[in-house]
N, C-alpha and C. Protein backbone atom coordinates (compact mmCIF):
# COMPACT_ATOMS: atom_id res chain seq x y z
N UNK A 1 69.32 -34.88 7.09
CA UNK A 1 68.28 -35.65 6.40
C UNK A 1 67.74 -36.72 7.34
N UNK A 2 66.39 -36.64 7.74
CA UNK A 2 65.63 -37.70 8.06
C UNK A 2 66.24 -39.37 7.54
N UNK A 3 66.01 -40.34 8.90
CA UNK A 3 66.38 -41.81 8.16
C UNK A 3 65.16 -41.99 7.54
N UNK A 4 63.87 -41.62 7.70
CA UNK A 4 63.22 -41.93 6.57
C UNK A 4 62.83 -41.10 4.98
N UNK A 5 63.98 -40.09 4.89
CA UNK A 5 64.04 -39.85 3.54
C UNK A 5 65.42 -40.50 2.97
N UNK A 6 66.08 -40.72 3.69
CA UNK A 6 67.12 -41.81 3.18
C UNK A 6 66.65 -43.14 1.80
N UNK A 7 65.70 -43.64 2.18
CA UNK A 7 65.37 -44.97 1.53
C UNK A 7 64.31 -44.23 0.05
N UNK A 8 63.73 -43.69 0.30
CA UNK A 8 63.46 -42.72 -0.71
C UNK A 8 64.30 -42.41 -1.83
N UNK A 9 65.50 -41.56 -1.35
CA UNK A 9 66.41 -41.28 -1.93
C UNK A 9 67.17 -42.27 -3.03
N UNK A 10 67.61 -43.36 -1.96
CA UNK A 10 68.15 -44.39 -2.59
C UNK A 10 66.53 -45.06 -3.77
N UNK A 11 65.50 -44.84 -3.81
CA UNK A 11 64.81 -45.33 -4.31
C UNK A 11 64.65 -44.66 -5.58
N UNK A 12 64.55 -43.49 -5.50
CA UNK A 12 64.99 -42.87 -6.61
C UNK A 12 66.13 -42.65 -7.66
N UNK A 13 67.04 -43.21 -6.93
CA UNK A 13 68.52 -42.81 -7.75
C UNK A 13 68.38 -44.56 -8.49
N UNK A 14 68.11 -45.41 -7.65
CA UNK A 14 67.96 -46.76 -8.24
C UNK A 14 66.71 -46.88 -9.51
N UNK A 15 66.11 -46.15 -9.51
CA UNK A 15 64.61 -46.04 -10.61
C UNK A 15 65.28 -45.31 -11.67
N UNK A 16 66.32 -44.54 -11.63
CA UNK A 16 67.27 -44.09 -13.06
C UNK A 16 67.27 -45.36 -13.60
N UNK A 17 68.65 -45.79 -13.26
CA UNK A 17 68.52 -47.35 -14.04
C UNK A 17 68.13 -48.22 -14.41
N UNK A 18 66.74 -47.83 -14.58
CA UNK A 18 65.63 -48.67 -15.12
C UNK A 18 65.66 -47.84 -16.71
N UNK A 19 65.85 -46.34 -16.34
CA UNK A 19 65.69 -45.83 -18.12
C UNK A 19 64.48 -44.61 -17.82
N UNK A 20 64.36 -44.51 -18.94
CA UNK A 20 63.37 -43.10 -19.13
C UNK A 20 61.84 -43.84 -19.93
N UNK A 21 62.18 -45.37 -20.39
CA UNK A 21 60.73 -45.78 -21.03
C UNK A 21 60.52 -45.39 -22.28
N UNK A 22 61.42 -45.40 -22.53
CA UNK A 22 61.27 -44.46 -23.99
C UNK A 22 61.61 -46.06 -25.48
N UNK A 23 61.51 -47.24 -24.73
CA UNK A 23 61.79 -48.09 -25.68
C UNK A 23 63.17 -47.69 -26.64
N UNK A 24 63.46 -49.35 -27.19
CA UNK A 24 64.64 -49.42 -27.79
C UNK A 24 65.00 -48.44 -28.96
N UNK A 25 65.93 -48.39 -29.46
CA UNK A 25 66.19 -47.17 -30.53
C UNK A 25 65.80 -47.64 -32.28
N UNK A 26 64.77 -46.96 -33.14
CA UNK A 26 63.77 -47.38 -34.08
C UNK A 26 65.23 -48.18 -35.10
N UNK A 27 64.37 -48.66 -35.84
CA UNK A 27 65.32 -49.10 -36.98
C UNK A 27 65.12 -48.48 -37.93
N UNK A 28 66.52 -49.23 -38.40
CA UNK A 28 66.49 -48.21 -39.96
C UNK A 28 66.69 -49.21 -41.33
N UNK A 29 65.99 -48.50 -42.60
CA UNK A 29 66.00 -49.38 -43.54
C UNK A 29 67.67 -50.12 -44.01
N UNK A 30 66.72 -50.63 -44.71
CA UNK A 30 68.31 -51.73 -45.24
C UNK A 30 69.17 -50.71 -46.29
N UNK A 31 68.52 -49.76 -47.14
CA UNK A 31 69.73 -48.61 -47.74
C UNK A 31 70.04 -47.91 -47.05
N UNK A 32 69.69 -47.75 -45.81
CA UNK A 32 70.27 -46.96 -45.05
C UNK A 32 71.78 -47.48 -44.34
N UNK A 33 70.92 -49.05 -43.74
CA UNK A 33 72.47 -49.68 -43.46
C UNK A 33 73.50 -50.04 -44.32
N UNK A 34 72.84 -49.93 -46.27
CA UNK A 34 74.02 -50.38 -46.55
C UNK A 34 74.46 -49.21 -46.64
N UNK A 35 74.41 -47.91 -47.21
CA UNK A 35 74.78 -46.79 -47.57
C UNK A 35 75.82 -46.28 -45.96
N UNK A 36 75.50 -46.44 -44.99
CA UNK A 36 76.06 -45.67 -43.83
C UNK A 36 77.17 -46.93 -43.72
N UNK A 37 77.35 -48.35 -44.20
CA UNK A 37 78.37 -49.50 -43.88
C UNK A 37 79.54 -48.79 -44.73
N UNK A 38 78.94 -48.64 -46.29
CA UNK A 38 79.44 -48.61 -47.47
C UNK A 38 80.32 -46.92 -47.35
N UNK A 39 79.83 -45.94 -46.61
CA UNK A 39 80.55 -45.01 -46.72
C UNK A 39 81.43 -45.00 -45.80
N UNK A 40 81.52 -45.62 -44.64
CA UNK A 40 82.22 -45.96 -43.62
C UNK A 40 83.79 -46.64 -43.94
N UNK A 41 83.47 -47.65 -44.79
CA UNK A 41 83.94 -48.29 -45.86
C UNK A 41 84.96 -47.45 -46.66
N UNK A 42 84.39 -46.06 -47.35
CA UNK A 42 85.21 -45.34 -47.81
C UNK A 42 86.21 -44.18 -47.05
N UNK A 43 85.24 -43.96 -46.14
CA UNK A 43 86.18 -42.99 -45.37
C UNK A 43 87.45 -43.36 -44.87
N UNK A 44 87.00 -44.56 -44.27
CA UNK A 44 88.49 -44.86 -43.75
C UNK A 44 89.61 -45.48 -44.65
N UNK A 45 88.85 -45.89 -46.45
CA UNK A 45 90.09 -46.33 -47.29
C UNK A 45 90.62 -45.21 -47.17
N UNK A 46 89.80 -43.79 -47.73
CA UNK A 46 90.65 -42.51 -47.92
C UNK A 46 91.90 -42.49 -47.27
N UNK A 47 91.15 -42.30 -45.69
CA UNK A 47 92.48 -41.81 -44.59
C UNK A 47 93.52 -42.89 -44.54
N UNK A 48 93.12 -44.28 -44.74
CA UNK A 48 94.13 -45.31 -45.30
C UNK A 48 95.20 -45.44 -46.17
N UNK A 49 95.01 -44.71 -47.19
CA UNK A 49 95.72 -44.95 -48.64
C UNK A 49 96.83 -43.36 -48.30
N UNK A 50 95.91 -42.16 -47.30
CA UNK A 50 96.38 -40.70 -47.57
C UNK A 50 97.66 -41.60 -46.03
N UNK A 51 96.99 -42.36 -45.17
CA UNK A 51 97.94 -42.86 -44.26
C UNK A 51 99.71 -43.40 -45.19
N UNK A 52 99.28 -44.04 -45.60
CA UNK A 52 100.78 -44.67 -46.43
C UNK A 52 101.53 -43.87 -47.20
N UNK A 53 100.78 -42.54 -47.85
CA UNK A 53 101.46 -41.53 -48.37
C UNK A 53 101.88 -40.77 -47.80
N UNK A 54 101.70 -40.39 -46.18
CA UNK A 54 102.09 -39.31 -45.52
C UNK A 54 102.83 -39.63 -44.24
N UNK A 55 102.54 -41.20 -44.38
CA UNK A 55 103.75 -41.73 -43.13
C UNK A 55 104.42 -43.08 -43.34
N UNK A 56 103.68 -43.89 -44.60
CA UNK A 56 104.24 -45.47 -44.23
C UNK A 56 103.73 -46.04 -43.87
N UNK A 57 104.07 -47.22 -43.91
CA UNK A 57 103.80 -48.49 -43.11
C UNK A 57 103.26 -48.14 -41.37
N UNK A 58 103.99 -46.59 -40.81
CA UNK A 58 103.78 -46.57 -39.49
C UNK A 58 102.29 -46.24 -39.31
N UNK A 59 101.38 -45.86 -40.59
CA UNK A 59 100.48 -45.39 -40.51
C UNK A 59 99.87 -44.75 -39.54
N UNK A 60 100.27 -43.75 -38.98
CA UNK A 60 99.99 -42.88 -38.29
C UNK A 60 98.84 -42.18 -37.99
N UNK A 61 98.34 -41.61 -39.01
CA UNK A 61 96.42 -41.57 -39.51
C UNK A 61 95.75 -41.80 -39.06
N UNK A 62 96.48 -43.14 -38.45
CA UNK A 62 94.62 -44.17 -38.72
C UNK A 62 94.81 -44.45 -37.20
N UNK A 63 94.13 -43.40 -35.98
CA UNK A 63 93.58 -44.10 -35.18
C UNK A 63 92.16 -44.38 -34.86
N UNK A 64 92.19 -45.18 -33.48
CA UNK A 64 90.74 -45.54 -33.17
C UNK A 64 89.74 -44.31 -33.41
N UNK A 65 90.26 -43.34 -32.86
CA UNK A 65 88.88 -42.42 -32.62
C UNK A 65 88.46 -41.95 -34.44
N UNK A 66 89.49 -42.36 -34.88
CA UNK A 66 88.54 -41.89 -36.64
C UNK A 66 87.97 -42.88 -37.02
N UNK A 67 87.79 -44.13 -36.60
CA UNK A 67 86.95 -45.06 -37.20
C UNK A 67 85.13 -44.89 -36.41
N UNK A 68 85.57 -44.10 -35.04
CA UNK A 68 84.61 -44.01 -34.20
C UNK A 68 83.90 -42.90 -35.26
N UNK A 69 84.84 -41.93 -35.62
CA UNK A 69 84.21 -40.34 -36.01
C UNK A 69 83.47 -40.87 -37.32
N UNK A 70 83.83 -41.97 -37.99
CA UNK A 70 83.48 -42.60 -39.05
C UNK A 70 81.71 -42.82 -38.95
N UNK A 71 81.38 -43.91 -37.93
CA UNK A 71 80.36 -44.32 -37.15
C UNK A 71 79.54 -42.66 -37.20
N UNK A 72 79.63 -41.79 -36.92
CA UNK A 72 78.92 -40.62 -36.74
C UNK A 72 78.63 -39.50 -38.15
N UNK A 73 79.34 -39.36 -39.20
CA UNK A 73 78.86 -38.86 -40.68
C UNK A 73 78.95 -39.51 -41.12
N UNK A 74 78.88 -40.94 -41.42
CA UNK A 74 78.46 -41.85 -41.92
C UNK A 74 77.00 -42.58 -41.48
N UNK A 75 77.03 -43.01 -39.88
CA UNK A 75 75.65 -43.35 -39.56
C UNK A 75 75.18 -42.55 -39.24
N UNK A 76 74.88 -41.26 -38.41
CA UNK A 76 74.24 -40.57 -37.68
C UNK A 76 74.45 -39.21 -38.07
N UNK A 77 74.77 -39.00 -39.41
CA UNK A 77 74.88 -37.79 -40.42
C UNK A 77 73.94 -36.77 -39.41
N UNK A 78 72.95 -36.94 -39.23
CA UNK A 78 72.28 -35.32 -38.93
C UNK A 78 72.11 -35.32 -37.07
N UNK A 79 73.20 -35.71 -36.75
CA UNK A 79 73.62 -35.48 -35.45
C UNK A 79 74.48 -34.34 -35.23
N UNK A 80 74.12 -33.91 -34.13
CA UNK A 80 75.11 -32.41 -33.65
C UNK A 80 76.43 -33.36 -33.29
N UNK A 81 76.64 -33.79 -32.89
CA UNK A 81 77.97 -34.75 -32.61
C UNK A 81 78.79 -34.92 -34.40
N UNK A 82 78.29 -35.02 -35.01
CA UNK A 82 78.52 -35.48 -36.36
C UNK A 82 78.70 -34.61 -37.51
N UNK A 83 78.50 -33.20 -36.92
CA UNK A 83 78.54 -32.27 -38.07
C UNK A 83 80.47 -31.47 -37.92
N UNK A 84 80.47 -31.06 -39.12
CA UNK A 84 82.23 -30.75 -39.29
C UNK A 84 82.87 -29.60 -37.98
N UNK A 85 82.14 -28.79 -37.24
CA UNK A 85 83.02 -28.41 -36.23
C UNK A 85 82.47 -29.00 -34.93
N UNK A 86 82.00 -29.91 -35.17
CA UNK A 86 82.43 -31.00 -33.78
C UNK A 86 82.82 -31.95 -34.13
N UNK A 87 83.52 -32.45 -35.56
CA UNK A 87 84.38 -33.16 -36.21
C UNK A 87 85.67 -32.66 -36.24
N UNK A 88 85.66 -31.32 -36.54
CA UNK A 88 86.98 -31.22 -36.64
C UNK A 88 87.51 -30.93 -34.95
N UNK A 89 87.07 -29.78 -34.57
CA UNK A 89 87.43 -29.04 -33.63
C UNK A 89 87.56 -29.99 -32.26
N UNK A 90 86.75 -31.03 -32.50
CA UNK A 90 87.03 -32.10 -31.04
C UNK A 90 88.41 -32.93 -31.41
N UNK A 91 88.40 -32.94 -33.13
CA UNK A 91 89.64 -33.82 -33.35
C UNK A 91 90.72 -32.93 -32.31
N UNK A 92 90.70 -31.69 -33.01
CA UNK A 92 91.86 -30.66 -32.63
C UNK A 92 92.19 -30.55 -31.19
N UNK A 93 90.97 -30.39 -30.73
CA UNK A 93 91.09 -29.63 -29.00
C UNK A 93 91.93 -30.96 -28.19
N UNK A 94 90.66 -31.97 -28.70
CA UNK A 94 91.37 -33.25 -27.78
C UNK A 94 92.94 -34.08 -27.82
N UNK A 95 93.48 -33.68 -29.01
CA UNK A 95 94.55 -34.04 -29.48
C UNK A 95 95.71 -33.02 -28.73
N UNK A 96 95.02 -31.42 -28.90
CA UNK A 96 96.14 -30.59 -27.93
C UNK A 96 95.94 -30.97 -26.50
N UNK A 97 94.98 -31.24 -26.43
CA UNK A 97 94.89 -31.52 -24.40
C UNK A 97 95.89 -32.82 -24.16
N UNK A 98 95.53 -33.52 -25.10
CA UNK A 98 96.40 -34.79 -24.78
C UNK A 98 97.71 -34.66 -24.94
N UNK A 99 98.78 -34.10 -26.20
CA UNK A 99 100.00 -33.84 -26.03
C UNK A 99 100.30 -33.27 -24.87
N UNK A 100 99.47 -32.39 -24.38
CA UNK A 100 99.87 -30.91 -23.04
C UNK A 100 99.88 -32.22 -21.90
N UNK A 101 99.01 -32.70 -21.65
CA UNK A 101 99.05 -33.47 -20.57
C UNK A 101 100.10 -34.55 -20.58
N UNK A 102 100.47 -35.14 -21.77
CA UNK A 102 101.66 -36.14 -21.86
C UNK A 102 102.64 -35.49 -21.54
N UNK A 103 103.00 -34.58 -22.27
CA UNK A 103 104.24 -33.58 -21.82
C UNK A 103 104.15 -32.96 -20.25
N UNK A 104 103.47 -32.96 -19.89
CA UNK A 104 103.42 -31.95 -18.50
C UNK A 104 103.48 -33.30 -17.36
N UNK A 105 102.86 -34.45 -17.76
CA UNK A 105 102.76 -35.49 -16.31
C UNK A 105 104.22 -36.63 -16.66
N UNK A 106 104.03 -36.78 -18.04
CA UNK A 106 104.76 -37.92 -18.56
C UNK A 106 106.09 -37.53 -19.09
N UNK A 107 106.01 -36.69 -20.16
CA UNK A 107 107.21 -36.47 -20.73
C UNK A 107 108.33 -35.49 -19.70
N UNK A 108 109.20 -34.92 -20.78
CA UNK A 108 110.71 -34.61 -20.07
C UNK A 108 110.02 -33.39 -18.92
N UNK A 109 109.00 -32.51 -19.29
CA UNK A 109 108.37 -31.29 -18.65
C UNK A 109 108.28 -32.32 -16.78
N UNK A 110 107.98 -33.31 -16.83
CA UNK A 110 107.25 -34.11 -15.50
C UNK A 110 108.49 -34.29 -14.32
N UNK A 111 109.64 -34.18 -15.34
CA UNK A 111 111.20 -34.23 -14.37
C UNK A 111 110.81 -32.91 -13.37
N UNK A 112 110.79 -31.87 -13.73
CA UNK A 112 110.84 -30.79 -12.83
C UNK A 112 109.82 -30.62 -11.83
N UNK A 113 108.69 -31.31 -11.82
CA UNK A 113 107.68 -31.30 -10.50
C UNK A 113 107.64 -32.31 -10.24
N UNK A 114 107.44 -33.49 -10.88
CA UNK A 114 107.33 -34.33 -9.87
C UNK A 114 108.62 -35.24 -8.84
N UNK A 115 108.49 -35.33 -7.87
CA UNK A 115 109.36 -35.39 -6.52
C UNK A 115 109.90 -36.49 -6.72
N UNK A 116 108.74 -37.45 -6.15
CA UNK A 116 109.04 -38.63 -5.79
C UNK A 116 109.11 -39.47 -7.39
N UNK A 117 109.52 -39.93 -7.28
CA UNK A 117 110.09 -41.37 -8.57
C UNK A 117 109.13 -42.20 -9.19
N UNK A 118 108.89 -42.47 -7.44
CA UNK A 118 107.52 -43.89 -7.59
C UNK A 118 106.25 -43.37 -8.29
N UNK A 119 105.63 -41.41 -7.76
CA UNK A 119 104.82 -41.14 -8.16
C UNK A 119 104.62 -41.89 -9.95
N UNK A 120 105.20 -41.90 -10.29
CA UNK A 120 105.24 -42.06 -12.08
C UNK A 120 104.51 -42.93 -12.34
N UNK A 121 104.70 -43.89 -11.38
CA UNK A 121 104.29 -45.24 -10.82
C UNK A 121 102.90 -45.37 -11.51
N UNK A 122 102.48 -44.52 -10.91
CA UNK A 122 100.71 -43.72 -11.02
C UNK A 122 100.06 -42.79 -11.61
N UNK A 123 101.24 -41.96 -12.00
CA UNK A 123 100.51 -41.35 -12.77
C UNK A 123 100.79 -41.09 -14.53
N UNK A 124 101.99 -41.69 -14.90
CA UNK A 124 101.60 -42.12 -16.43
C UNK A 124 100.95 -43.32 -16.56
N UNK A 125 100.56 -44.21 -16.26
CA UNK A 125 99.53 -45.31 -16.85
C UNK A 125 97.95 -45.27 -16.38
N UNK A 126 97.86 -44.14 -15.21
CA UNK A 126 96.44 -44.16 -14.80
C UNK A 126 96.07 -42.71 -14.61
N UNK A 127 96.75 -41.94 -14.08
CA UNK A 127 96.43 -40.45 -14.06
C UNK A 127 95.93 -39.53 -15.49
N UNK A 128 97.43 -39.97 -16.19
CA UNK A 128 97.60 -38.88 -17.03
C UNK A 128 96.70 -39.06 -18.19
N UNK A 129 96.13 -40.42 -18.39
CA UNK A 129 95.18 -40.85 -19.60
C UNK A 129 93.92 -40.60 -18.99
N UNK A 130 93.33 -40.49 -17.56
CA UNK A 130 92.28 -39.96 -17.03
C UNK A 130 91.96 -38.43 -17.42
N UNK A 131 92.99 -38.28 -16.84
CA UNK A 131 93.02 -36.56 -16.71
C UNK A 131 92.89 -35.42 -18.67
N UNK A 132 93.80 -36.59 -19.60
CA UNK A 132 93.91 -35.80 -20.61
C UNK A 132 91.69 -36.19 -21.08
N UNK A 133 91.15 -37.31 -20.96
CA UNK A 133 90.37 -37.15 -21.36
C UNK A 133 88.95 -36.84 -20.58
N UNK A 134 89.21 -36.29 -19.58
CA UNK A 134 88.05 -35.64 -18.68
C UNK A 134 88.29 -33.86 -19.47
N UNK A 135 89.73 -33.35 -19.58
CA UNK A 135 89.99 -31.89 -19.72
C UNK A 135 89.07 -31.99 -21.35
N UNK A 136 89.29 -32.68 -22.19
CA UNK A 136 89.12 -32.96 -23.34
C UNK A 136 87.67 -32.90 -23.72
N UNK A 137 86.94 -33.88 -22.68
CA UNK A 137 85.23 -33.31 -22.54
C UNK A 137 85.28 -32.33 -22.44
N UNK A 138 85.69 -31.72 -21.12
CA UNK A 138 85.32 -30.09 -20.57
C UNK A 138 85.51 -29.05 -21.38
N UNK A 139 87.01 -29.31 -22.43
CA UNK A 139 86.56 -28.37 -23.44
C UNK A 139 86.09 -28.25 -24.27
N UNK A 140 86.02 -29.79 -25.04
CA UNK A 140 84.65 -29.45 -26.32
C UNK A 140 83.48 -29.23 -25.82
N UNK A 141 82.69 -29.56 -24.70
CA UNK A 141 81.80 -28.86 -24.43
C UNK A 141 81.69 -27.28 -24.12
N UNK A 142 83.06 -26.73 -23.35
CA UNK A 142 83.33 -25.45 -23.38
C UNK A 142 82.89 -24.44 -24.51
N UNK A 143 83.57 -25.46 -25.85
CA UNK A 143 83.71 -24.81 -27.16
C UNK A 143 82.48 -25.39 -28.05
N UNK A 144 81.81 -25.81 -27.58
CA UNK A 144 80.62 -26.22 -28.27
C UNK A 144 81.18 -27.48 -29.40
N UNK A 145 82.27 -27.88 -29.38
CA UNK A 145 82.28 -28.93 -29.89
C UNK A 145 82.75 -30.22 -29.67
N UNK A 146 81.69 -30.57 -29.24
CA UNK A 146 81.21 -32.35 -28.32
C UNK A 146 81.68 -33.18 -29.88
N UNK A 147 82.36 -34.06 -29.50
CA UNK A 147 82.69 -35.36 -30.64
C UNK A 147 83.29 -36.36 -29.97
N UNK A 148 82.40 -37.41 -29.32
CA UNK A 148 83.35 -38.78 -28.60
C UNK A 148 84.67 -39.26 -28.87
N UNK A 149 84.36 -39.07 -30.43
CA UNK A 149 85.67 -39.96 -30.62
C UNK A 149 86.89 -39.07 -30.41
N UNK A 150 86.76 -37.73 -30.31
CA UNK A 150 87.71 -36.81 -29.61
C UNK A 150 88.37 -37.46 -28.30
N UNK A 151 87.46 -38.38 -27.51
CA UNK A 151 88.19 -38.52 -26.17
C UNK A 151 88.96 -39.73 -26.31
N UNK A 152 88.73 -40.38 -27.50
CA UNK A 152 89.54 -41.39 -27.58
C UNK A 152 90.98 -40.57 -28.46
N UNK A 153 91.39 -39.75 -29.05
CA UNK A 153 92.24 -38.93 -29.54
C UNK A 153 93.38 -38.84 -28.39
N UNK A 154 92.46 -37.60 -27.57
CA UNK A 154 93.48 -37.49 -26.09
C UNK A 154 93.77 -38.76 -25.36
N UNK A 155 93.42 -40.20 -25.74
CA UNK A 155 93.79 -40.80 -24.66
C UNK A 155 95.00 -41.44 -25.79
N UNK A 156 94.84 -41.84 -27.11
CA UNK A 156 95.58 -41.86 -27.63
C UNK A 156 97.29 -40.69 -27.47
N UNK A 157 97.04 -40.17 -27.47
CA UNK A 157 98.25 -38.95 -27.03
C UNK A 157 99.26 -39.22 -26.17
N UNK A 158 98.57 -39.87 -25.20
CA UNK A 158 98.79 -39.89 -23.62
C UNK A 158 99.62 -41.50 -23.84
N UNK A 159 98.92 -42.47 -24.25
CA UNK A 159 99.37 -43.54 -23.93
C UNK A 159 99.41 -44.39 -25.31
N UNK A 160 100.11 -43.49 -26.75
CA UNK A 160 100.32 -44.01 -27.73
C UNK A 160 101.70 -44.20 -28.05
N UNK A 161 102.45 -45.28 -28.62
CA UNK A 161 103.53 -45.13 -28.46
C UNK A 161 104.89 -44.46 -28.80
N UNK A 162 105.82 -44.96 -28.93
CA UNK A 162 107.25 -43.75 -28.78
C UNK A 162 106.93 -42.79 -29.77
N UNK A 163 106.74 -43.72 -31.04
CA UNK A 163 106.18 -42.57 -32.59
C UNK A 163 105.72 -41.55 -32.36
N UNK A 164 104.15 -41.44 -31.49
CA UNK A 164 103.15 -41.21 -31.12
C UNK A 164 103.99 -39.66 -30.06
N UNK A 165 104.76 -40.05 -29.37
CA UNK A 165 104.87 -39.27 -27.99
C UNK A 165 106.35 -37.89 -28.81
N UNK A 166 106.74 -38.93 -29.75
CA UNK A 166 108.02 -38.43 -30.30
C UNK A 166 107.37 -37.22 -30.95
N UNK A 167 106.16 -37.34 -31.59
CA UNK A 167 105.81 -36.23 -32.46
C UNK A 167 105.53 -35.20 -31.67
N UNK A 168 105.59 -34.87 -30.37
CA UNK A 168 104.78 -33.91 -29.62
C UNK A 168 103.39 -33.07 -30.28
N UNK A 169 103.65 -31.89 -30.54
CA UNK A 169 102.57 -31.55 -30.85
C UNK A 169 102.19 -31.13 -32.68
N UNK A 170 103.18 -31.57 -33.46
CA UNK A 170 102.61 -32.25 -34.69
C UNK A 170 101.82 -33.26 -34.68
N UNK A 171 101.28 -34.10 -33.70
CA UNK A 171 100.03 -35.04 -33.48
C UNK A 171 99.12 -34.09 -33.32
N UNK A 172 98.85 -32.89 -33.23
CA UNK A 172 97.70 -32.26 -33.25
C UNK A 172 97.12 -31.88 -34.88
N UNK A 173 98.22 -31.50 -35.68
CA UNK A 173 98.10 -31.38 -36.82
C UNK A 173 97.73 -32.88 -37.63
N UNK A 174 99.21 -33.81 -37.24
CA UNK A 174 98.84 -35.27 -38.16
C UNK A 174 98.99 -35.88 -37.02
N UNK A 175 97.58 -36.63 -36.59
CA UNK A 175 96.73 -36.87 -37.57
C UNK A 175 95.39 -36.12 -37.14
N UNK A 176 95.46 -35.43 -35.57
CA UNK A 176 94.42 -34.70 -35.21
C UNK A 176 93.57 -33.92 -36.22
N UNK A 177 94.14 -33.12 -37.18
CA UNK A 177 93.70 -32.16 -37.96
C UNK A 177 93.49 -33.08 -39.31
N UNK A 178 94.50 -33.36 -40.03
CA UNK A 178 94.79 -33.22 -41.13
C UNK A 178 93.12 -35.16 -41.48
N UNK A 179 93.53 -36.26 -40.62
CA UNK A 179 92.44 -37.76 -40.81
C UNK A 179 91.00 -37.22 -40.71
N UNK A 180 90.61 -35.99 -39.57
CA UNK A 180 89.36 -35.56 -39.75
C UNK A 180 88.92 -34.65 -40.99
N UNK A 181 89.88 -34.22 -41.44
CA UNK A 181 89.55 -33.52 -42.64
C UNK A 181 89.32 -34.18 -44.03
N UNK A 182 90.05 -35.42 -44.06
CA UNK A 182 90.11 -36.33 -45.28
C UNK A 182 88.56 -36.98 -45.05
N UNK A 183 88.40 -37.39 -43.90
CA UNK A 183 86.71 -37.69 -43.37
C UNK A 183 85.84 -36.97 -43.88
N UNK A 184 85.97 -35.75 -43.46
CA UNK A 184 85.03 -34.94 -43.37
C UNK A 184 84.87 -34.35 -45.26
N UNK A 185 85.97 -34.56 -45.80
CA UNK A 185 85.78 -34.39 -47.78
C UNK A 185 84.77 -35.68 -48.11
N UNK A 186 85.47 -37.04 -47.67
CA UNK A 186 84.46 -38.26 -48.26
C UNK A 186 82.69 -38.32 -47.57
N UNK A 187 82.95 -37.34 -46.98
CA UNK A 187 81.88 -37.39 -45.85
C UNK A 187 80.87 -36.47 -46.93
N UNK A 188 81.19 -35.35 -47.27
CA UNK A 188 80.73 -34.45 -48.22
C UNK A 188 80.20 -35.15 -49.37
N UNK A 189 81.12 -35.40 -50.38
CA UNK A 189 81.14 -35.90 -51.21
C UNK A 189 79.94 -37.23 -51.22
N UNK A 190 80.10 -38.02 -50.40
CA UNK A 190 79.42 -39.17 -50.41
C UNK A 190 78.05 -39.18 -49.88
N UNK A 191 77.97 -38.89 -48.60
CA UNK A 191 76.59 -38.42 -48.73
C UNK A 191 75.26 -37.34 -49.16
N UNK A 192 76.27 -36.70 -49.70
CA UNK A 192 75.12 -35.74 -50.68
C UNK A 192 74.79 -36.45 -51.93
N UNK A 193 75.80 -37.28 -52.33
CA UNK A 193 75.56 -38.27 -53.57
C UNK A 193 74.85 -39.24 -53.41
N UNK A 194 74.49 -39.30 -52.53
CA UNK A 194 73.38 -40.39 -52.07
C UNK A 194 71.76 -39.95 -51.97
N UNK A 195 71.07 -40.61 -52.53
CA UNK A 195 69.62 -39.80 -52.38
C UNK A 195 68.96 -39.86 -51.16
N UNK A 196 68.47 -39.09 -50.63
CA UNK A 196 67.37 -38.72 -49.57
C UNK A 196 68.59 -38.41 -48.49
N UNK A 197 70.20 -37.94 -48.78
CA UNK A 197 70.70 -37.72 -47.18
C UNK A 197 70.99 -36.17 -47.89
N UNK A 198 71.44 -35.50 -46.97
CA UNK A 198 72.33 -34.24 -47.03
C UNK A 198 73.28 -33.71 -45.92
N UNK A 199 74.42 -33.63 -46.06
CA UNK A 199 75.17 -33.25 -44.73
C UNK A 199 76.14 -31.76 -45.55
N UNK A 200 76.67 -31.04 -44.30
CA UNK A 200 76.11 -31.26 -42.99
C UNK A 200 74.77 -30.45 -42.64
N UNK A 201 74.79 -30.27 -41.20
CA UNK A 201 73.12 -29.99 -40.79
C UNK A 201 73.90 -28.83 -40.56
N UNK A 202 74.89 -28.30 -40.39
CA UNK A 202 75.65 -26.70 -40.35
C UNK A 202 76.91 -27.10 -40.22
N UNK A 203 77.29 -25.64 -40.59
CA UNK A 203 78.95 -26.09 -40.46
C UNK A 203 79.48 -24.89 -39.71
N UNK A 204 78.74 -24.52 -39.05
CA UNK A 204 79.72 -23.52 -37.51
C UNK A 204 78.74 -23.32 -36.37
């Protein structure tokens, strides 16, 4: 490459970060915000109340990425991100990538390859929570089902605690499977009962 397509280059990659011009993102009415606060509201009592019945006080249920998944059939109902098999299936995928990877870098499986001691050093607190949620993109996009809060699932896996690591891969079932599904009923239920929404926009 020419030094004078160099500065070019860099001129272009720097003009991304300005944006596409497309102005800020429209607003939305006030029943809209209360209705998408208010069901948000319910989803997560559900998985709350089904939390204390199916584990206790340890509440197990209730992590971050379902309050995220909340944020998406609740606000952004007719999003491909937001419809039930990229609700469920990202819960699922990302939750198995993440046990596999805890077990394979971190847990007892990590005695038999890895060498050195120190490695551990590095790679349960920074590797293995990288790695479970890069695989975790690659396959819901693989599988056509993209859901963010999936990548917070697998990182949960990876670096949630003893409870968390103890369950191996019954964390794919509870709460991977079982919190997106209690979602995805109030999710039903609630916004079709609401006038002018309908979900989902498909369901495979």
């Amino acid at each position: 490459m020419s030094e004078s397509r160099i500065p070019n280059a860099w001129q272009r990659y720097w003009h991304k970060w300005r944006g596409r011009g497309h102005g800020s993102p429209p607003r939305v009415s006030g029943s809209e915000v209360f209705w998408s606060g208010f069901g948000g509201f319910l989803g997560l009592l559900a998985v709350g109340l089904c939390a204390l019945v199916f584990s206790g006080l340890d509440r197990v249920l209730i992590i971050g990425s379902i309050g995220a998944s909340a944020v998406l059939v609740f606000g952004a109902i007719r999003s491909p991100l937001a419809q039930p098999r990229n609700l469920i299936g990202g819960h699922v995928l990302s939750a198995f990538v993440g046990v596999s990877v805890h077990l394979l870098l971190a847990g007892p499986m990590a005695d038999f390859w890895i060498a050195p001691p120190q490695m551990a050093l590095l790679i349960v607190p920074v590797i293995a929570p990288a790695l479970a949620v890069g695989l975790a993109i690659a396959l819901m996009h693989a599988t056509r089902t993209l859901h963010p809060p999936g990548g917070a699932t697998a990182l949960v896996a990876v670096i949630g605690s003893q409870h968390v690591h103890a369950m191996g891969y019954w964390f794919v079932l509870f709460p991977g499977l079982i919190a997106p599904l209690i979602l995805l009923l109030i999710a039903l239920v609630f916004n079709n009962f609401v006038p002018k929404r309908a979900y989902p926009e498909y369901w495979w």
